[in-house]
C-alpha atoms as a PDB file:
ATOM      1  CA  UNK A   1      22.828 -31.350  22.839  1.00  0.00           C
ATOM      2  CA  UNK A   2      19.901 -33.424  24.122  1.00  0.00           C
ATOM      3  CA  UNK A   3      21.862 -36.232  24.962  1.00  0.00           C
ATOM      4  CA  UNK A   4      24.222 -33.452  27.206  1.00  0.00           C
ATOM      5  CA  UNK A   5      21.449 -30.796  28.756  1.00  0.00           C
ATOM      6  CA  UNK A   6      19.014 -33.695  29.898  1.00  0.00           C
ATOM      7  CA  UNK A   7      20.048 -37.582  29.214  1.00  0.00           C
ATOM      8  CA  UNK A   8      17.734 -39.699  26.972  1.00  0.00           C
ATOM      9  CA  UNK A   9      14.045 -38.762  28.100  1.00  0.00           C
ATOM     10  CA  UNK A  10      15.403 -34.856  26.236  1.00  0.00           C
ATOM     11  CA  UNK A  11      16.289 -36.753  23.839  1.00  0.00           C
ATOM     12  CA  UNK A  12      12.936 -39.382  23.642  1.00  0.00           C
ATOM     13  CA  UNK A  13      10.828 -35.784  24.067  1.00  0.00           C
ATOM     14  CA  UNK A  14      12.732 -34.156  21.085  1.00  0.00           C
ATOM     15  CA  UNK A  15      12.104 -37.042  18.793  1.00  0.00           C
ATOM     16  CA  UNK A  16       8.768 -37.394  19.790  1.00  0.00           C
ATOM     17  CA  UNK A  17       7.724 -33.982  19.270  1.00  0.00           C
ATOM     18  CA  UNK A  18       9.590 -33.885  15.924  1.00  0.00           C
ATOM     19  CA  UNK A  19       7.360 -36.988  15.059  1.00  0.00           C
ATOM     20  CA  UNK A  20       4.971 -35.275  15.833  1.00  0.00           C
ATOM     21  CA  UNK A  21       5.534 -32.497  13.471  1.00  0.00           C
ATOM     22  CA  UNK A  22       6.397 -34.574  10.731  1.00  0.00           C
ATOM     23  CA  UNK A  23       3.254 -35.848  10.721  1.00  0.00           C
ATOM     24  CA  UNK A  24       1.184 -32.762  10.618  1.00  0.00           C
ATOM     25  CA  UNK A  25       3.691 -31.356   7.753  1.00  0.00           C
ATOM     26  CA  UNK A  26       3.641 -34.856   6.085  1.00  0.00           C
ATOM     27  CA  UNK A  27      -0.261 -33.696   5.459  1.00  0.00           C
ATOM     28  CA  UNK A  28      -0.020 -30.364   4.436  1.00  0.00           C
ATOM     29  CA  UNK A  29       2.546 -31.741   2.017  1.00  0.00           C
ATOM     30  CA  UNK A  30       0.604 -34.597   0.855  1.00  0.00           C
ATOM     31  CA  UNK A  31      -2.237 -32.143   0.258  1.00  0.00           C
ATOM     32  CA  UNK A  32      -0.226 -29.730  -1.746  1.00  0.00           C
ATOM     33  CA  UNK A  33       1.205 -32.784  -3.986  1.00  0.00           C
ATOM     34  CA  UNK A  34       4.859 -31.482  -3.008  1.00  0.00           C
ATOM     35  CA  UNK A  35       7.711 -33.541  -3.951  1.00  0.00           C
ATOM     36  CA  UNK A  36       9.026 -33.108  -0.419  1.00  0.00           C
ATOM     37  CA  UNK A  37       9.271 -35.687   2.336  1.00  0.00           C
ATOM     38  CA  UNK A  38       8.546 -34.875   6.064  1.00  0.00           C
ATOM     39  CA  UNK A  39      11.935 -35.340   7.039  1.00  0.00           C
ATOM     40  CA  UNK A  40      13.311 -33.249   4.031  1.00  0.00           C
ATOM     41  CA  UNK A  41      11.034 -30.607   5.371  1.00  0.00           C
ATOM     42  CA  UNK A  42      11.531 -30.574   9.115  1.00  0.00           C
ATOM     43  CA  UNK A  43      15.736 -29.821   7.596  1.00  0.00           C
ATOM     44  CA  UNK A  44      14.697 -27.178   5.788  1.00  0.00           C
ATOM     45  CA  UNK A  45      12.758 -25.603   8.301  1.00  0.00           C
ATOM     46  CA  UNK A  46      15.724 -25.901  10.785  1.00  0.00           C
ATOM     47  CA  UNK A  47      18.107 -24.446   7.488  1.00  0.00           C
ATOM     48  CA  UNK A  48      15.761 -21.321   7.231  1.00  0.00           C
ATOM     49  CA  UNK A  49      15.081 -20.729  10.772  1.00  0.00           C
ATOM     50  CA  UNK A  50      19.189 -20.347  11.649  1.00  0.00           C
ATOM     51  CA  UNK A  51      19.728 -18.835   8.568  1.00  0.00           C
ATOM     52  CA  UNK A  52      17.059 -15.859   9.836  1.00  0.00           C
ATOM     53  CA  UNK A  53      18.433 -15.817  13.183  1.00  0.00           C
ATOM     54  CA  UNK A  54      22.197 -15.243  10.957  1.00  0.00           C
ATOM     55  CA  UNK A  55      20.567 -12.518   8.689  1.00  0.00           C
ATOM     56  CA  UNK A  56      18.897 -11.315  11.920  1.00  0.00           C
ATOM     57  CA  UNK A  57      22.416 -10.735  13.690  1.00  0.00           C
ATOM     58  CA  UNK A  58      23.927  -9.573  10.309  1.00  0.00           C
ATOM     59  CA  UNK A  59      20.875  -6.994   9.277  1.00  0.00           C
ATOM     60  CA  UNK A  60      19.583  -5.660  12.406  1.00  0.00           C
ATOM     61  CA  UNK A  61      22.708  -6.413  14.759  1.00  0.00           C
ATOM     62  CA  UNK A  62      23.195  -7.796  18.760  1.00  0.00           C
ATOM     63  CA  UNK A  63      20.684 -10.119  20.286  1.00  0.00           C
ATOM     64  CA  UNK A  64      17.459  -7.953  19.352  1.00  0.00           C
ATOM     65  CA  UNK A  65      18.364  -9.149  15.359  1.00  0.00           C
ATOM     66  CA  UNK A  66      19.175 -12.417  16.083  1.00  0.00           C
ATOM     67  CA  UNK A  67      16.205 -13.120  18.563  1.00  0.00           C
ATOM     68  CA  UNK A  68      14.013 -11.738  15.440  1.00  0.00           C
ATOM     69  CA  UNK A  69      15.684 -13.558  12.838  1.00  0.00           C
ATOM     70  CA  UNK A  70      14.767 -16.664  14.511  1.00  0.00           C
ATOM     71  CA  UNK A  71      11.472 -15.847  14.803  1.00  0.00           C
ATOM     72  CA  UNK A  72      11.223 -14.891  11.690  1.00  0.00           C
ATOM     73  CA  UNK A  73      12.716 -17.662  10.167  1.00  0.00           C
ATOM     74  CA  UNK A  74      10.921 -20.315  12.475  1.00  0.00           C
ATOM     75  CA  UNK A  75       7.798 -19.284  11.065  1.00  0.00           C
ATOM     76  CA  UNK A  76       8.240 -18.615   7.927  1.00  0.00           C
ATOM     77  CA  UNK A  77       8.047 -22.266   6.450  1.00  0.00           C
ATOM     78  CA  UNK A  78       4.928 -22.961   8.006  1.00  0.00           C
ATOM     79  CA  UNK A  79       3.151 -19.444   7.019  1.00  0.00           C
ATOM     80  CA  UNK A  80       4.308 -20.357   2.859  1.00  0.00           C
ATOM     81  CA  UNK A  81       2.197 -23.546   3.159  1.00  0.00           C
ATOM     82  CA  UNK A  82      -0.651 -22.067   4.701  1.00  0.00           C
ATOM     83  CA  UNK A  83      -0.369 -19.355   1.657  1.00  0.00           C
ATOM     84  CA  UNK A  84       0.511 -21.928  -1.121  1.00  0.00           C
ATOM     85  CA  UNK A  85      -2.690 -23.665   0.739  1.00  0.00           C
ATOM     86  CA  UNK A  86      -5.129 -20.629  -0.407  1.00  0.00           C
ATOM     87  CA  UNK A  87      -3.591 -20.030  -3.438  1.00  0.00           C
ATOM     88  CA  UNK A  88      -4.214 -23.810  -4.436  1.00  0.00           C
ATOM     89  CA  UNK A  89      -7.543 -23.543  -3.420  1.00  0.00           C
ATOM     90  CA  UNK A  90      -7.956 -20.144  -5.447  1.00  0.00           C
ATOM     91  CA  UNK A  91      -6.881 -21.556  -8.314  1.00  0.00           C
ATOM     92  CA  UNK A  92      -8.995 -24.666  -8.316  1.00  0.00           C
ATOM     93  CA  UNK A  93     -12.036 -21.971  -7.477  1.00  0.00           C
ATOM     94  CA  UNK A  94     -10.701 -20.446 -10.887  1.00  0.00           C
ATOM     95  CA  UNK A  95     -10.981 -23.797 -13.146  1.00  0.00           C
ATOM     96  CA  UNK A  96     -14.207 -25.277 -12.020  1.00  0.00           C
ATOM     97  CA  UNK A  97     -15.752 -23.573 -14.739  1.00  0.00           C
ATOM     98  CA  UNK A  98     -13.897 -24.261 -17.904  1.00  0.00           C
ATOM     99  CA  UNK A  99     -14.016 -27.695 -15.539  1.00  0.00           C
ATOM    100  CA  UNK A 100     -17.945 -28.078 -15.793  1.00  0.00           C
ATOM    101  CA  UNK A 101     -17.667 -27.177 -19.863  1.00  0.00           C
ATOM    102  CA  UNK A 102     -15.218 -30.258 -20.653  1.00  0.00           C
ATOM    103  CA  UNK A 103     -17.055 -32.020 -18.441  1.00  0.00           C
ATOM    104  CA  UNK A 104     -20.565 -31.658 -19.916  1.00  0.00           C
ATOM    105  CA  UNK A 105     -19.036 -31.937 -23.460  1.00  0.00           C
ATOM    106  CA  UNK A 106     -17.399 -35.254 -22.344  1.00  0.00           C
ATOM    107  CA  UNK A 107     -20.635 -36.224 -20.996  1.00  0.00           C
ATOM    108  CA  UNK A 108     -22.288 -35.882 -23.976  1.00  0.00           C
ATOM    109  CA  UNK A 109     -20.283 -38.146 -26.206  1.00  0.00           C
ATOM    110  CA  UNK A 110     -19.846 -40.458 -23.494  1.00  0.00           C
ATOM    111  CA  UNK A 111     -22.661 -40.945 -20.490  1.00  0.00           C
ATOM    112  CA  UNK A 112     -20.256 -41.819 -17.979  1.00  0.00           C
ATOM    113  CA  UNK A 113     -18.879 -39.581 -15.534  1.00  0.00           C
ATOM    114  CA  UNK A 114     -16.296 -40.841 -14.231  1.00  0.00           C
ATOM    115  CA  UNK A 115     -14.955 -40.913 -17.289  1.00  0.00           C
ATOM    116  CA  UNK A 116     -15.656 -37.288 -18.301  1.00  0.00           C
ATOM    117  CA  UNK A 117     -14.080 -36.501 -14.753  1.00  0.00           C
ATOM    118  CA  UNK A 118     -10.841 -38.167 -16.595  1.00  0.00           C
ATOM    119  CA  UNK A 119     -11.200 -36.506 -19.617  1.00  0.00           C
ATOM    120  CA  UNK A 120     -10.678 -33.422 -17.480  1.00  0.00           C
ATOM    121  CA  UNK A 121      -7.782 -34.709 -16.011  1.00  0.00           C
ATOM    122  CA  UNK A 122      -6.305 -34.676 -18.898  1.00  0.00           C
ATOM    123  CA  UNK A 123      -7.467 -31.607 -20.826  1.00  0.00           C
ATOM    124  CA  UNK A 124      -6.317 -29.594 -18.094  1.00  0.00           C
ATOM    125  CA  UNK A 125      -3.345 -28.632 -15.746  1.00  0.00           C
ATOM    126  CA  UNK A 126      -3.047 -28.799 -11.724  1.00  0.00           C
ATOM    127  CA  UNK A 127      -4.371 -28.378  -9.418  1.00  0.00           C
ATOM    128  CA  UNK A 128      -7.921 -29.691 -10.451  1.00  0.00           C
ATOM    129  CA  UNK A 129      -6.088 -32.506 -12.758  1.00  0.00           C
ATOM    130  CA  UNK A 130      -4.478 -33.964  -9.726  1.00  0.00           C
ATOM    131  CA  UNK A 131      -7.512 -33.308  -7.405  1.00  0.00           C
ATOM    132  CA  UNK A 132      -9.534 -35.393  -9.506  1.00  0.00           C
ATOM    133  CA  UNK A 133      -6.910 -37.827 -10.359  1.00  0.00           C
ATOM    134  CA  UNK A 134      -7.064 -38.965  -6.702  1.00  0.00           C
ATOM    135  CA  UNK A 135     -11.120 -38.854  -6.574  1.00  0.00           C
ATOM    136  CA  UNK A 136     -11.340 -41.572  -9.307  1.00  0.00           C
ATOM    137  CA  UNK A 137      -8.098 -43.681  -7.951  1.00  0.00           C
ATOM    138  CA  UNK A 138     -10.489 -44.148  -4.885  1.00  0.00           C
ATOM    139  CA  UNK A 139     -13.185 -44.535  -7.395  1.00  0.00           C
ATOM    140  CA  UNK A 140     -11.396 -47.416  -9.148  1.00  0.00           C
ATOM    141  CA  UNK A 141     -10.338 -49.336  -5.605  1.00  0.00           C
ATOM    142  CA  UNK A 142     -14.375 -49.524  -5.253  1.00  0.00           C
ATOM    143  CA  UNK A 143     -15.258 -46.755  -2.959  1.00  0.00           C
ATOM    144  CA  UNK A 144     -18.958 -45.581  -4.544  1.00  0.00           C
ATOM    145  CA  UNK A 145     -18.481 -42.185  -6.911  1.00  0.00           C
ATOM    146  CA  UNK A 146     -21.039 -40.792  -4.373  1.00  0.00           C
ATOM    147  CA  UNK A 147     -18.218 -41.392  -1.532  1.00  0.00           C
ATOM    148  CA  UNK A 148     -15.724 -40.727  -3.890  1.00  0.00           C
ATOM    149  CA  UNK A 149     -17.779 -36.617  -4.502  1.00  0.00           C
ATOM    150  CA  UNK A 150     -18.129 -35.802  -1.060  1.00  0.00           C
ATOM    151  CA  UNK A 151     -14.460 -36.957   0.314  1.00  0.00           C
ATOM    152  CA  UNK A 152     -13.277 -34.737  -2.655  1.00  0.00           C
ATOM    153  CA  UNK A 153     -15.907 -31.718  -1.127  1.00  0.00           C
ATOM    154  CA  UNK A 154     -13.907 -32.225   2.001  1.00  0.00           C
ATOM    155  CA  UNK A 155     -10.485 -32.677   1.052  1.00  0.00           C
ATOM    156  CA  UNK A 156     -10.236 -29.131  -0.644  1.00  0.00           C
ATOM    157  CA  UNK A 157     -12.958 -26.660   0.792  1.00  0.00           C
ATOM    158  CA  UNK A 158     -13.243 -24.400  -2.724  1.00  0.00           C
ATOM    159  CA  UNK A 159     -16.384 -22.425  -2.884  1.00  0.00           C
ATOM    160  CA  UNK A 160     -17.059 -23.489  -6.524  1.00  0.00           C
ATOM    161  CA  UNK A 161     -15.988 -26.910  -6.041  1.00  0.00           C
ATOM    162  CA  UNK A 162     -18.495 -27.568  -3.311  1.00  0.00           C
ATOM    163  CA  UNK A 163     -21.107 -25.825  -5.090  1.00  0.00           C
ATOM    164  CA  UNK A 164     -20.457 -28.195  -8.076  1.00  0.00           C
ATOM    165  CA  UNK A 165     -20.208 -31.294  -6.111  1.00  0.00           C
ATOM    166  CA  UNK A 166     -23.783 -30.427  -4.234  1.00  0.00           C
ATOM    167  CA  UNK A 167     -25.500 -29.919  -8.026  1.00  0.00           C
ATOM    168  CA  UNK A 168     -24.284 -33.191  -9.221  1.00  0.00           C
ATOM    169  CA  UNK A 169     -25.261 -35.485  -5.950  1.00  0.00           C
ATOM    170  CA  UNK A 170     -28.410 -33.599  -6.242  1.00  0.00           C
ATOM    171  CA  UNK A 171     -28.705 -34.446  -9.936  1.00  0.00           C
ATOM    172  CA  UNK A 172     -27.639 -38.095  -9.728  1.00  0.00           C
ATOM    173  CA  UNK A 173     -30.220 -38.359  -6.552  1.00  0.00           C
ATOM    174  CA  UNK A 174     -33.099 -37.074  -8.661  1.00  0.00           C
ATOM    175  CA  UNK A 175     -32.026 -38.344 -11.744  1.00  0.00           C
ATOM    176  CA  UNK A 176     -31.507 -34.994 -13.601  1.00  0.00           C
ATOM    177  CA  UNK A 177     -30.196 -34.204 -16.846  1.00  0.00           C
ATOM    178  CA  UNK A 178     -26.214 -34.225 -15.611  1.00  0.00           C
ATOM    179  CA  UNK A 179     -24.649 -32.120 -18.758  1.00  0.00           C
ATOM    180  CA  UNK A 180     -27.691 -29.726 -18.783  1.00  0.00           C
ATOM    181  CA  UNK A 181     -26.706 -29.547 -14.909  1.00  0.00           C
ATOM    182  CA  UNK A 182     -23.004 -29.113 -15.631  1.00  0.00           C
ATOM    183  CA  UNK A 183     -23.285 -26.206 -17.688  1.00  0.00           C
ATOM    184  CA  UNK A 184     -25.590 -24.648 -15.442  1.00  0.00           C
ATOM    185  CA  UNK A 185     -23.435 -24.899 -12.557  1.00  0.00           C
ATOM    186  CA  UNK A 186     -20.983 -23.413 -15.195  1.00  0.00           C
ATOM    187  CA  UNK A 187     -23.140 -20.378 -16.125  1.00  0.00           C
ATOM    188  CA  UNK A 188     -23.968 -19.787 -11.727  1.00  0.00           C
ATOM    189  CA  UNK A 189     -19.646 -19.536 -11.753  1.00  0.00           C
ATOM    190  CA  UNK A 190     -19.147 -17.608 -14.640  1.00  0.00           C
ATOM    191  CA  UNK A 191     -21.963 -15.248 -13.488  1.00  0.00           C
ATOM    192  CA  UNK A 192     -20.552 -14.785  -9.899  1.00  0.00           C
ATOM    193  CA  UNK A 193     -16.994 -14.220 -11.127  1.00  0.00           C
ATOM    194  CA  UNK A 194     -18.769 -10.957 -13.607  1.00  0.00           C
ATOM    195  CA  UNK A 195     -20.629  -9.737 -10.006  1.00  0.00           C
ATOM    196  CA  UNK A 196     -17.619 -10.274  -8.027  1.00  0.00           C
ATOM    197  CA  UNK A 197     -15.708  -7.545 -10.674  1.00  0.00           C
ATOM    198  CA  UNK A 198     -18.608  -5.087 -10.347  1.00  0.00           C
ATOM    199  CA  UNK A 199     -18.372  -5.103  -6.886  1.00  0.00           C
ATOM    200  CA  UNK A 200     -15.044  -4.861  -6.651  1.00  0.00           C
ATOM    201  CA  UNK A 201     -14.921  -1.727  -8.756  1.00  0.00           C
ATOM    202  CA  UNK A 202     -18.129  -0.322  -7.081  1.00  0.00           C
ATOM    203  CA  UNK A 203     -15.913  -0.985  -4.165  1.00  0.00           C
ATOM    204  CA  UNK A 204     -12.730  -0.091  -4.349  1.00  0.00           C
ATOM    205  CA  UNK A 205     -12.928   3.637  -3.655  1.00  0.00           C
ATOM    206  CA  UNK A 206     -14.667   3.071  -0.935  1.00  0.00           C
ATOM    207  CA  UNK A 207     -11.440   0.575  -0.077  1.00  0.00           C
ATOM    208  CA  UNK A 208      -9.170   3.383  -1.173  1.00  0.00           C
ATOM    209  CA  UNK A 209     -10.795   5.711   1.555  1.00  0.00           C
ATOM    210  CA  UNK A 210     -10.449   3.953   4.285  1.00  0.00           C
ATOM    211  CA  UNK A 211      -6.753   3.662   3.784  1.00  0.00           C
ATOM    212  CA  UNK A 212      -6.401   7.123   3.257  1.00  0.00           C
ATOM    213  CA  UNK A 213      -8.489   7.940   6.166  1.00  0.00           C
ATOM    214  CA  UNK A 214      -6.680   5.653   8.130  1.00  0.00           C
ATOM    215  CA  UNK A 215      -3.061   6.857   7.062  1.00  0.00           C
ATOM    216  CA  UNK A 216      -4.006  10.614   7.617  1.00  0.00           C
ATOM    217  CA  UNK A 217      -3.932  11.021  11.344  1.00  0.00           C
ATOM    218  CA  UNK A 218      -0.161   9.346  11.146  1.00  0.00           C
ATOM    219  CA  UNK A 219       0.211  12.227   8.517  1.00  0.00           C
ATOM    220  CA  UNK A 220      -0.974  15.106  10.055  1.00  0.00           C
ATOM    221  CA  UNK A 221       1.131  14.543  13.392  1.00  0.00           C
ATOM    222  CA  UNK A 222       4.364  13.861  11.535  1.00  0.00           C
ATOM    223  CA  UNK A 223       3.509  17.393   9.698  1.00  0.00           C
ATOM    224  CA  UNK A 224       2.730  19.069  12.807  1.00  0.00           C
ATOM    225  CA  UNK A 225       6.376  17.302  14.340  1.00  0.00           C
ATOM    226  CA  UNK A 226       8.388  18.715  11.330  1.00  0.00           C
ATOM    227  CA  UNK A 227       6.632  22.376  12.108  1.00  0.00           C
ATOM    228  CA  UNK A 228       6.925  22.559  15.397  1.00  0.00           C
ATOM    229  CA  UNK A 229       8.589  19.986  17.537  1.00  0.00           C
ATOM    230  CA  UNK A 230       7.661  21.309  20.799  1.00  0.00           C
ATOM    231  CA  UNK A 231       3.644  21.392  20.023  1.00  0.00           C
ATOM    232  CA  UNK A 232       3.655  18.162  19.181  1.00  0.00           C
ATOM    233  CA  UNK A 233       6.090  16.788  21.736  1.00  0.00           C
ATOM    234  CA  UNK A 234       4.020  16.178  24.728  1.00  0.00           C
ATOM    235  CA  UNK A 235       2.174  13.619  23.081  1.00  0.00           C
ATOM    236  CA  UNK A 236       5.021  11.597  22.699  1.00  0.00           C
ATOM    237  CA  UNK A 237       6.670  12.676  26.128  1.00  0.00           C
ATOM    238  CA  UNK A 238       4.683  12.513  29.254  1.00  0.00           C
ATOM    239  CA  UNK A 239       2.079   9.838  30.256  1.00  0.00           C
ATOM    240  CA  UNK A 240      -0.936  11.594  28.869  1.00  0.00           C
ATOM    241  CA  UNK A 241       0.291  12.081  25.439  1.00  0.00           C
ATOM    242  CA  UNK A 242       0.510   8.471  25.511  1.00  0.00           C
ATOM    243  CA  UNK A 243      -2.914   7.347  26.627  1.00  0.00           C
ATOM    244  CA  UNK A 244      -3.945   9.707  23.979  1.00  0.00           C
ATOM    245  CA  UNK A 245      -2.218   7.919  21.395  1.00  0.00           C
ATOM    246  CA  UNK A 246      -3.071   5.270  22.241  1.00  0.00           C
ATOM    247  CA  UNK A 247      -6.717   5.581  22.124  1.00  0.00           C
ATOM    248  CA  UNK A 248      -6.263   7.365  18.916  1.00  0.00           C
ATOM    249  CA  UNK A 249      -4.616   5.089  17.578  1.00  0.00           C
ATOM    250  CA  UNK A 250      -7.087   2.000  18.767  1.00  0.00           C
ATOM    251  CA  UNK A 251     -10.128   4.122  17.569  1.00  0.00           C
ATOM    252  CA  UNK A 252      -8.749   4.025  14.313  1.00  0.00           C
ATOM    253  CA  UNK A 253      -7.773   0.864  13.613  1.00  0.00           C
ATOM    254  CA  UNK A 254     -11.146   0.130  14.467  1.00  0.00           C
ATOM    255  CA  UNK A 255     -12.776   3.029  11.902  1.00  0.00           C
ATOM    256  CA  UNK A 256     -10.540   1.356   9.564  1.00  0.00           C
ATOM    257  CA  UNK A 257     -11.645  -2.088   9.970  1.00  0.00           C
ATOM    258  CA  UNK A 258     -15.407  -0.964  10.150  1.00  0.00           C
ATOM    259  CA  UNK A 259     -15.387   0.269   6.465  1.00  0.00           C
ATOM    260  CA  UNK A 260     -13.534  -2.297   5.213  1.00  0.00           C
ATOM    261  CA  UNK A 261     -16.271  -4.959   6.261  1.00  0.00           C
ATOM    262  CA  UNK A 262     -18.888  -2.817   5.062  1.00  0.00           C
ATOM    263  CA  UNK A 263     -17.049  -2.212   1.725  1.00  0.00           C
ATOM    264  CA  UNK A 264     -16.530  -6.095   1.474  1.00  0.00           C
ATOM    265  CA  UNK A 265     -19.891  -7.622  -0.054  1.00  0.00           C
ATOM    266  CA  UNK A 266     -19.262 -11.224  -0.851  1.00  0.00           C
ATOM    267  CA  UNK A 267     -21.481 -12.995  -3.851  1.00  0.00           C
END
């Protein structure tokens, strides 16, 4: 189709920008440790997005379905690696602790951390096995386990990863006990994970309300509609009706987003 619609600079454009692409997949695939290949990838992504554009066309019917089928489908690939991106780093947030406990035990019996770091890799499933895993094969090429820390810090931005990787610099600068330091940075997780549920319970009425307060408006016009059609009907019928809606409805979205960042207290 290139080759037809514009010669071969379409075609030199098309494989460039699909280069392109590959490579920016290529390291959100590398990152996830996905048994996928770029070029695997950049078919699949093609698969899905004509197969929306199909169940477009089929669901929804004429161009409007197909047009958002294809949308739909275009970016769907990309959004489930930016979500299987959060949920890796969620779950790695989840094992630092039980993390930090092997790791001080390990410690222990054996004043080396590197290889308590492998102990953990073993004692202990994905995604902080392989995370770790890769730290200590740059370890064992020579990079210093300093280097090897802080590229790991970078490489996956967890909140309780980073906070673990600052203690033990800090503790290998100073020359601090390291397991009394692991278990403490164990205890600080453990801790913030207990706050984090109190808050959320504290919280979630308050999460609950804004929904509801949010939702009512919708509800009240739809019950006024079903009463009496023609009360509610200029709203939806002549211009001012819909710069009042429309303000309405912009007023609360924001009421709605204003109590849900007060409501949100982080730890």
């Amino acid at each position: 189709m290139a080759v037809i619609g514009g010669g071969d600079w379409v075609a030199g454009r098309v494989a460039q920008e699909r280069g392109v692409y590959e490579r920016i997949v290529g390291k959100e695939l590398y990152r996830l440790f996905l048994n996928v290949t770029p070029q695997e990838f950049v078919l699949i992504h093609i698969f899905i997005t004509l197969a929306g554009a199909g169940i477009g066309v089929l669901a929804l019917g004429g161009v409007i379905g197909g047009v958002g089928g294809l949308v739909a489908g275009f970016f769907a690939p990309r959004l489930w690696l930016k979500r299987e991106w959060s949920a890796r780093i969620r779950q790695i947030d989840e094992q630092i602790e039980e993390a930090m406990i092997y790791m001080a035990n390990s410690f222990k019996a054996n004043p080396s951390l590197p290889e308590a770091m492998a102990d953990v890799t073993t004692a202990m499933p994905a995604p902080i096995s392989q995370e770790l895993q890769v730290m200590l094969r740059e370890y064992k090429l020579g990079t210093p386990l300093d280097d090897c820390l802080i590229r790991l810090q970078q490489r996956m931005p967890a909140r309780n990863l980073e906070l673990a990787i600052s203690a033990l610099l800090v503790g290998r600068t100073v020359g601090g006990d390291i397991p009394k330091i692991l278990e403490d940075i164990g205890s600080t997780i453990r801790e913030s994970y207990r706050l984090e549920r109190v808050i959320d319970t504290q919280t979630a009425q308050g999460k609950m309300q804004a929904w509801v307060m949010g939702s009512m408006p919708a509800i009240v016009v739809t019950v006024f509609y079903l009463m009496d059609p023609e009360l509610i009907g200029p709203l939806f019928n002549t211009l001012t009706g819909y710069l009042i809606l429309s303000v309405a409805i912009v007023l609360n979205i924001i009421g709605v987003i204003l109590i849900l960042k007060i409501v949100n207290i982080r730890v």
